[in-house]
N, C-alpha and C. Protein backbone atom coordinates (compact mmCIF):
# COMPACT_ATOMS: atom_id res chain seq x y z
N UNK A 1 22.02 16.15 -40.75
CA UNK A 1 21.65 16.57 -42.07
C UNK A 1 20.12 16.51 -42.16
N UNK A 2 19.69 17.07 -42.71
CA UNK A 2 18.07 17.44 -43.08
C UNK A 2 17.71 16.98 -44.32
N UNK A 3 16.77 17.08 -43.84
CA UNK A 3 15.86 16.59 -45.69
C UNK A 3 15.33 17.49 -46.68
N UNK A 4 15.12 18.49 -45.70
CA UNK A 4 14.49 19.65 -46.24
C UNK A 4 16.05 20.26 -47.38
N UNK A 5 15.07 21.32 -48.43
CA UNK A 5 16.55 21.65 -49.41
C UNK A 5 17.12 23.19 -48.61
N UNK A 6 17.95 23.74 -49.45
CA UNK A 6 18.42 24.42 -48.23
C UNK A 6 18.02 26.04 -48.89
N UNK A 7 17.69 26.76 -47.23
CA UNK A 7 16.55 27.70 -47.44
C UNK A 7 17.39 28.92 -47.76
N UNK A 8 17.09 30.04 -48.76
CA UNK A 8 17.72 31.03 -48.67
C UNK A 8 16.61 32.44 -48.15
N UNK A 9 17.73 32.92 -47.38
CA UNK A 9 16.46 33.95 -47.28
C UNK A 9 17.17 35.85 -47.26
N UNK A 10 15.85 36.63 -47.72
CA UNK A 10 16.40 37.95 -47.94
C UNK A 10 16.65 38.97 -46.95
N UNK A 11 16.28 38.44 -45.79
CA UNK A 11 16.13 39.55 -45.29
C UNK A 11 16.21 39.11 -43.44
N UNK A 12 16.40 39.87 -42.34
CA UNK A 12 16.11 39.52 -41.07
C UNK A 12 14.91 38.45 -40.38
N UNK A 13 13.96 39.39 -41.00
CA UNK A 13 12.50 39.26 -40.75
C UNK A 13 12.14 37.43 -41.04
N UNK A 14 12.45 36.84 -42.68
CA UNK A 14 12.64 35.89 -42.52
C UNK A 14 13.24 35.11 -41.96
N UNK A 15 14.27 35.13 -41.60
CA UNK A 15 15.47 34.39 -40.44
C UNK A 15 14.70 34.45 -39.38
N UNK A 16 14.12 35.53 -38.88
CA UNK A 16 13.12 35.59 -37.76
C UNK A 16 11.91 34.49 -37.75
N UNK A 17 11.62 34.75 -38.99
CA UNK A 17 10.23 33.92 -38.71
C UNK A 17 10.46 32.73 -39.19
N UNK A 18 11.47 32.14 -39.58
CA UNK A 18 12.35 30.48 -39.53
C UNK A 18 12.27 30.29 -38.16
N UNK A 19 13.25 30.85 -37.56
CA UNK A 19 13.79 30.77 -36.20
C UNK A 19 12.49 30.46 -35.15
N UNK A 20 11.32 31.39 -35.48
CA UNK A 20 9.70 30.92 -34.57
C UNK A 20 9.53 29.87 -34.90
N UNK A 21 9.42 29.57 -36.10
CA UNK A 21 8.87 28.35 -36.47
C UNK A 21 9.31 27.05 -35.85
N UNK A 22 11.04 26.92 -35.88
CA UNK A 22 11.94 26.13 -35.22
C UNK A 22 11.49 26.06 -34.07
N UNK A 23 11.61 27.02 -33.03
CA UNK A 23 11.53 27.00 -32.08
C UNK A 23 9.79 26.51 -31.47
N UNK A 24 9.02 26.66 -32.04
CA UNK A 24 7.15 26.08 -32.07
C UNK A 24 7.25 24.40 -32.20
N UNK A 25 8.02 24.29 -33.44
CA UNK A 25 8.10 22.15 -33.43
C UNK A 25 8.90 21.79 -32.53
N UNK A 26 10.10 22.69 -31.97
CA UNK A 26 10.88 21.90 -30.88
C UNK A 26 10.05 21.73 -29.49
N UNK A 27 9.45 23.26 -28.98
CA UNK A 27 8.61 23.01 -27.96
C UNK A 27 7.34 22.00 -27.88
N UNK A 28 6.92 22.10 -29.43
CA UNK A 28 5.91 21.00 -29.71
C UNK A 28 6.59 19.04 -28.91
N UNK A 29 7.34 19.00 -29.52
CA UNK A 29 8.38 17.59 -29.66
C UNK A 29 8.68 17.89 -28.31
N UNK A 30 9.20 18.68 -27.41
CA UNK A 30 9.59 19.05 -25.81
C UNK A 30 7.89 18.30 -25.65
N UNK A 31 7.21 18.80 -25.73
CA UNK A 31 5.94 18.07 -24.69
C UNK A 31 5.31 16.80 -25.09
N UNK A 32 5.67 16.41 -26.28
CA UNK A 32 5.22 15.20 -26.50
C UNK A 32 6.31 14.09 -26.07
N UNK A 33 7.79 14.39 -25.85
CA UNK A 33 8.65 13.76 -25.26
C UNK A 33 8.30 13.21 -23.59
N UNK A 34 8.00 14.50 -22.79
CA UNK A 34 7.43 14.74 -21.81
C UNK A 34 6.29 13.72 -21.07
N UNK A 35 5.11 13.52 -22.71
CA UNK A 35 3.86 13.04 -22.09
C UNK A 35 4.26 11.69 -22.13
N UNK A 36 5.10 11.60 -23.33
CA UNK A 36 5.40 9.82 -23.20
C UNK A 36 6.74 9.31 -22.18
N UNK A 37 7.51 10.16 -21.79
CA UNK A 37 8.47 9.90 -20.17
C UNK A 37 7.33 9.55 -19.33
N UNK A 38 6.58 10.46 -19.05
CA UNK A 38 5.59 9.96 -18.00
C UNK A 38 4.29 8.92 -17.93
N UNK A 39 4.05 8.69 -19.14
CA UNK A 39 3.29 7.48 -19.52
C UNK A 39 4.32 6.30 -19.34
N UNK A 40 5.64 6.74 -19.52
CA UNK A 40 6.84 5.18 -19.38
C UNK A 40 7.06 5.07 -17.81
N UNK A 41 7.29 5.74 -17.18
CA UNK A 41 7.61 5.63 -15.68
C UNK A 41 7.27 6.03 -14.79
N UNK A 42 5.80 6.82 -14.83
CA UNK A 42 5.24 7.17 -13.89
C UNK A 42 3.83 5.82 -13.60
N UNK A 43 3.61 5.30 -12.82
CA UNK A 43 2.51 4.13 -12.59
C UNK A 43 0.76 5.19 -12.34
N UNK A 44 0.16 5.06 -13.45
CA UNK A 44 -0.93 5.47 -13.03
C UNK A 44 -1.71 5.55 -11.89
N UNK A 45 -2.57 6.28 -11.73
CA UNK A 45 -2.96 6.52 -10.13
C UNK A 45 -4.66 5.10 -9.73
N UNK A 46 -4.16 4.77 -9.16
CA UNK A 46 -5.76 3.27 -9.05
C UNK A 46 -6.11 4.02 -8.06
N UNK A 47 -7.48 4.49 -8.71
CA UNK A 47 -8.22 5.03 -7.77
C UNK A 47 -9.51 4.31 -7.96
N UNK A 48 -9.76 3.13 -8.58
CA UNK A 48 -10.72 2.53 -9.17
C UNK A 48 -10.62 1.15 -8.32
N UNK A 49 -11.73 0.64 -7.32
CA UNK A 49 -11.81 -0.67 -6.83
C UNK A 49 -11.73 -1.42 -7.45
N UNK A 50 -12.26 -1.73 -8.42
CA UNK A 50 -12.14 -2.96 -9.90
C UNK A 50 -10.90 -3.15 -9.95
N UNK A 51 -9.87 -2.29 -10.27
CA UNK A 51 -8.59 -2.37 -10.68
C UNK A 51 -7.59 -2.69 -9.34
N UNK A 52 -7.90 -2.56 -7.76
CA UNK A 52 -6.69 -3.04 -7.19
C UNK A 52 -7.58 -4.26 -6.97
N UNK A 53 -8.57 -4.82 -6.94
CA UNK A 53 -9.40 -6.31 -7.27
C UNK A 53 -8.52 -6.87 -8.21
N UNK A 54 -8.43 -6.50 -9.43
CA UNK A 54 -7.85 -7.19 -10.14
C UNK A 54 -6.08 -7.55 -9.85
N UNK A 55 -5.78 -6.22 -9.58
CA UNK A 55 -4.62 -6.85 -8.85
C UNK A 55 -4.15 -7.34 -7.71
N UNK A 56 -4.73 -7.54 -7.20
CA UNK A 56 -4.88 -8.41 -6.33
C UNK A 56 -5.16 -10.05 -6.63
N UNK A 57 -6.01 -10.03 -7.44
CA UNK A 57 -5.90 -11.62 -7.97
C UNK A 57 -5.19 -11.79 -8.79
N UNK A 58 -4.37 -10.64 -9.92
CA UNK A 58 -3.43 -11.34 -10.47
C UNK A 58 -2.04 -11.61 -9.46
N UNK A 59 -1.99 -10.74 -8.79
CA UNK A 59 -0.64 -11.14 -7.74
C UNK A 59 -0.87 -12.62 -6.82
N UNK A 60 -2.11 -12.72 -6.63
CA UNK A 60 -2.89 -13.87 -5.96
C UNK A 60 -2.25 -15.01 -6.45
N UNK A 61 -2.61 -15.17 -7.97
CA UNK A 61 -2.63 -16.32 -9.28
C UNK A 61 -0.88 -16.30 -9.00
N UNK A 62 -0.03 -15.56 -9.03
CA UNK A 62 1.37 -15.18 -9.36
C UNK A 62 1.70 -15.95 -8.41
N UNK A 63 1.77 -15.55 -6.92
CA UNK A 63 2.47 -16.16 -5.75
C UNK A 63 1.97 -17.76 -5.89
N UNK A 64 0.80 -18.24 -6.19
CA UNK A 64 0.59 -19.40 -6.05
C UNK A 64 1.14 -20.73 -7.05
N UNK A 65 0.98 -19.86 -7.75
CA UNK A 65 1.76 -20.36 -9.09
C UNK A 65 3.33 -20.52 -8.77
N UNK A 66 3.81 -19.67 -8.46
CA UNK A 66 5.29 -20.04 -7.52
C UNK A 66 5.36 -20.92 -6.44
N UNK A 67 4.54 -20.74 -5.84
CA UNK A 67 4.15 -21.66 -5.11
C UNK A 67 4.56 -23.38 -5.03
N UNK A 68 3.76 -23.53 -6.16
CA UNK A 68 2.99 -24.74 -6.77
C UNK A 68 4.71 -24.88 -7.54
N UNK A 69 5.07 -24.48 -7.87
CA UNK A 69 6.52 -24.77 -9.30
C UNK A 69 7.57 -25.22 -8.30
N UNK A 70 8.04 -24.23 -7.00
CA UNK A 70 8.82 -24.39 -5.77
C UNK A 70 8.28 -25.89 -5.24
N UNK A 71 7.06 -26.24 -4.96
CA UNK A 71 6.46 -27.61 -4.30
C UNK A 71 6.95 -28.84 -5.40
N UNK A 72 6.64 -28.69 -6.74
CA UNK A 72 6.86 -29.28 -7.91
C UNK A 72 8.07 -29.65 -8.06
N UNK A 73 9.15 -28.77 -7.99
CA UNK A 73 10.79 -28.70 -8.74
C UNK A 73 11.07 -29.62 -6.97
N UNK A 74 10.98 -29.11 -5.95
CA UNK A 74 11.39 -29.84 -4.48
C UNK A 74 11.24 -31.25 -4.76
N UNK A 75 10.10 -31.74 -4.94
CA UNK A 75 9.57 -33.35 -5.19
C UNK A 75 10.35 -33.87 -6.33
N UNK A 76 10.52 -33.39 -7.27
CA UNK A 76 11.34 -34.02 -8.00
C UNK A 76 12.56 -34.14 -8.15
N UNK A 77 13.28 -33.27 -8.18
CA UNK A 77 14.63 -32.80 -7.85
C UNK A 77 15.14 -34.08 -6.45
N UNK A 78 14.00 -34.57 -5.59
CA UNK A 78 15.13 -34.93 -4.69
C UNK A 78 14.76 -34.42 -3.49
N UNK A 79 13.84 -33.93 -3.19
CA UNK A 79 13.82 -33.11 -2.26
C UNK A 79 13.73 -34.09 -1.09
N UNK A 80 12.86 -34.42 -0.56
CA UNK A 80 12.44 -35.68 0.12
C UNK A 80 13.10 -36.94 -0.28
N UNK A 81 14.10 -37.76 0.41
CA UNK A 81 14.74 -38.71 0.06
C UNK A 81 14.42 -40.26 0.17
N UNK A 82 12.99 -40.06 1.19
CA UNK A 82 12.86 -41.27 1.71
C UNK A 82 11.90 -41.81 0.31
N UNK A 83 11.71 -43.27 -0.39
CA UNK A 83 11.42 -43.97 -1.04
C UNK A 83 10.63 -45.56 -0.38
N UNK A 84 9.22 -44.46 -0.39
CA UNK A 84 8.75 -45.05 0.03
C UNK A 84 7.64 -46.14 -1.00
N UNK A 85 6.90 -47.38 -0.82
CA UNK A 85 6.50 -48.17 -1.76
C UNK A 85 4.89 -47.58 -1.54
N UNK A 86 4.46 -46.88 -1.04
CA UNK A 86 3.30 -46.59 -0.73
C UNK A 86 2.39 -45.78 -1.93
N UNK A 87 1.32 -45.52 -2.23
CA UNK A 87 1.02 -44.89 -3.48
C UNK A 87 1.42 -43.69 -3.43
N UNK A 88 1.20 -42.96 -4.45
CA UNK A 88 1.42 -41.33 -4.07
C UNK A 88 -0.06 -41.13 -4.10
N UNK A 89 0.00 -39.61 -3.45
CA UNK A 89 -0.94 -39.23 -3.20
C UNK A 89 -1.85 -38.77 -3.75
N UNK A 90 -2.90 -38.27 -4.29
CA UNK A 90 -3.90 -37.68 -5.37
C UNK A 90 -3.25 -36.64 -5.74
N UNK A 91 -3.21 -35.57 -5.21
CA UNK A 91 -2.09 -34.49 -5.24
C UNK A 91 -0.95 -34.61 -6.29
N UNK A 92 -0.30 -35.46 -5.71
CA UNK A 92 1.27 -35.85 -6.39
C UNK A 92 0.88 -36.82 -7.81
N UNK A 93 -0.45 -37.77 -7.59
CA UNK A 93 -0.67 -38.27 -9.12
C UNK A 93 -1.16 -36.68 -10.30
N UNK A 94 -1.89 -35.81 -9.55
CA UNK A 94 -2.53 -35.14 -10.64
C UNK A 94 -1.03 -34.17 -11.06
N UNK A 95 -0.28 -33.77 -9.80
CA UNK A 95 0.63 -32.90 -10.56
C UNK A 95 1.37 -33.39 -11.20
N UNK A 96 1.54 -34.70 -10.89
CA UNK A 96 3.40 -35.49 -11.53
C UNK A 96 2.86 -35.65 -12.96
């Protein structure tokens, strides 16, 4: 249903030039559908050094950070069983 009220018209010519009109906002809406599909799933092109720099250190920061959580969750969880009376280590005081 539409919003618009409903159109009467006299003659061909108008039906005709409805019908252009229709057909101009749909092709309009066809390419703006279009530009934003490909802004959603196409990955821009890095052709810019700055930008695989940057990704590169954010993937950097990422893996290490997993890293560090995998080393973390192991030690506590149990990982190592032996109980030992010895200090912990600088390492293990700053992360624990």
């Amino acid at each position: 249903m539409t919003d618009q009220p409903l159109l009467h018209y006299k003659s061909l010519d108008d039906i005709r030039a409805r019908k252009q009109a229709l057909r101009k906002e749909l092709d309009s809406g066809s390419q703006s559908m279009k530009t934003q599909w490909n802004s959603l799933f196409h990955a821009p092109k890095r052709d810019v050094p700055s930008r695989r720099i940057t990704t590169f250190m954010t993937t950097s920061a990422s893996v290490f950070d997993g890293i560090l959580l995998a080393w973390k969750l192991y030690n506590r969880l149990g990982g190592s069983k032996r109980q030992s009376k010895k200090k912990k280590s600088l390492l293990a005081r700053i992360l624990g």
